[in-house]
Protein backbone atom coordinates (compact mmCIF):
# COMPACT_ATOMS: atom_id res chain seq x y z
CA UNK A 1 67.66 60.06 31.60
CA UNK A 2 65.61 62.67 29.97
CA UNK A 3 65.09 61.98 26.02
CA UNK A 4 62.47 64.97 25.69
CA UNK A 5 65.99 66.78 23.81
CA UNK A 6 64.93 65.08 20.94
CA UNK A 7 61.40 67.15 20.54
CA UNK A 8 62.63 70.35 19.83
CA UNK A 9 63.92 68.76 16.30
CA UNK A 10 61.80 69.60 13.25
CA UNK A 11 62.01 69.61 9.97
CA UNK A 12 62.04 73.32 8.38
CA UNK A 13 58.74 73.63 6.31
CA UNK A 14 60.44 74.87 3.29
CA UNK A 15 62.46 71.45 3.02
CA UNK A 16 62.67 69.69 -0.29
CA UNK A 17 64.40 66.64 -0.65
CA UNK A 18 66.66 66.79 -4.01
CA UNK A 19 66.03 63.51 -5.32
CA UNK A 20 66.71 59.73 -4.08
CA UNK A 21 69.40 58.09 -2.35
CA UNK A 22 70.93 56.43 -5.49
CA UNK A 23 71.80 56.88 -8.22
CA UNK A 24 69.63 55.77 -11.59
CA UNK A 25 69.88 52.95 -12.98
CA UNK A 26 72.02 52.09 -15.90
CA UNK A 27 69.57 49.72 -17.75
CA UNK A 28 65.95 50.97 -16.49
CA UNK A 29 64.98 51.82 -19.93
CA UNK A 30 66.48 48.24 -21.14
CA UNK A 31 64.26 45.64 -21.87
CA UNK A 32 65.19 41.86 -22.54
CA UNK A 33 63.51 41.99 -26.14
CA UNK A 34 65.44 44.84 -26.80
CA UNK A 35 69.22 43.33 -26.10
CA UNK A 36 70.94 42.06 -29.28
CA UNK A 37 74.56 41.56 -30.27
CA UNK A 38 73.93 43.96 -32.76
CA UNK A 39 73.17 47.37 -31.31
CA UNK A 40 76.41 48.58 -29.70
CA UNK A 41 75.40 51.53 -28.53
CA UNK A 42 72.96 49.52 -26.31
CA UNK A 43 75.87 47.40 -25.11
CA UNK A 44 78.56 50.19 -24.51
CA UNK A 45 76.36 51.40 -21.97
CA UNK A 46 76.94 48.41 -19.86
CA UNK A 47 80.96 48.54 -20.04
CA UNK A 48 83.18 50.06 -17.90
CA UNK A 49 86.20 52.66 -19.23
CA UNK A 50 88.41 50.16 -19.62
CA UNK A 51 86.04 47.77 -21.68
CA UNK A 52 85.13 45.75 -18.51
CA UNK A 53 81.43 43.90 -18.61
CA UNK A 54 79.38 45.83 -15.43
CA UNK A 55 78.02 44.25 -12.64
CA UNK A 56 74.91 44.04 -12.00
CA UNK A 57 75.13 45.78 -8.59
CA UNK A 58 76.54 49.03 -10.88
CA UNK A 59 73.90 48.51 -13.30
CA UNK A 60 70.86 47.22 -11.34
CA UNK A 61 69.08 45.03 -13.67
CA UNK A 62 67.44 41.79 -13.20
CA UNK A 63 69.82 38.57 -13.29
CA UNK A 64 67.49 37.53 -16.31
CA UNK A 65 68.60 41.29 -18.42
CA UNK A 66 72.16 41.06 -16.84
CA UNK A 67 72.28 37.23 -18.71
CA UNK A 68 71.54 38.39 -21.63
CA UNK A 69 73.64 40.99 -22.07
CA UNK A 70 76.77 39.41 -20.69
CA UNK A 71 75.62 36.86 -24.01
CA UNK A 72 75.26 39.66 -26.20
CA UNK A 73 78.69 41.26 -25.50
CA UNK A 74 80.52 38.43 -25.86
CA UNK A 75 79.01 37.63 -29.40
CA UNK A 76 79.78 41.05 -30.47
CA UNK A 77 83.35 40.91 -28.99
CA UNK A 78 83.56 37.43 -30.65
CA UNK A 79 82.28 39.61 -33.90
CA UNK A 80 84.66 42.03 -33.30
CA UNK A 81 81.97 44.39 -32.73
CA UNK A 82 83.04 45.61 -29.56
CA UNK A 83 86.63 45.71 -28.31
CA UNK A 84 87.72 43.35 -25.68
CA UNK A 85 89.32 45.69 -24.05
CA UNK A 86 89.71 49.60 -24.83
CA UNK A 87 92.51 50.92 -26.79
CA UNK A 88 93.78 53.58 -24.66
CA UNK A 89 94.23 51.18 -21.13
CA UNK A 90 96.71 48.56 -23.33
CA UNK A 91 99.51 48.59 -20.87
CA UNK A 92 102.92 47.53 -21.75
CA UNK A 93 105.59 45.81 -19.80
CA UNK A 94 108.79 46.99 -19.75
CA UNK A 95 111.71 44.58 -19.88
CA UNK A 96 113.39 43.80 -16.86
């Protein structure tokens, strides 16, 4: 078998890679002093559409950040701060 195929692949010299593989991170700006029940606009950032708490695969902070803002949504749902779930996703059942 002959593998010298493989040589006549180059890259083009006017290639420019657009950007990374994925996609930026939710919380990269987040620090842990900077979590508190209190600023929802912090928080809202790390819920889904339907009011669900992100993972930290989705979000890609550190377990430490991702522990403390699991805490600080559930005081401010417990606050009634934040919704526990969001209005418009409030399914209901029809009788059978």
């Amino acid at each position: 078998m002959d593998y010298d195929d493989d040589d006549n692949y180059h890259i083009p010299s006017d290639y420019t890679p657009s950007g990374s593989g994925r996609p930026r991170r939710i919380g990269s700006d987040v620090k842990v002093a900077d979590i508190d029940y209190k600023q929802i606009a912090t928080l809202s950032r790390f819920l889904d559409s339907r009011g669900r708490i992100l993972s930290r695969r989705k979000t890609r902070v550190s377990a430490k950040v991702q522990r403390r803002i699991v805490v600080a949504i559930k005081r401010a749902r417990h606050l009634a701060l934040l919704p526990y779930t969001a209005d418009q996703t409030r399914i209901v059942r029809k009788r059978r």
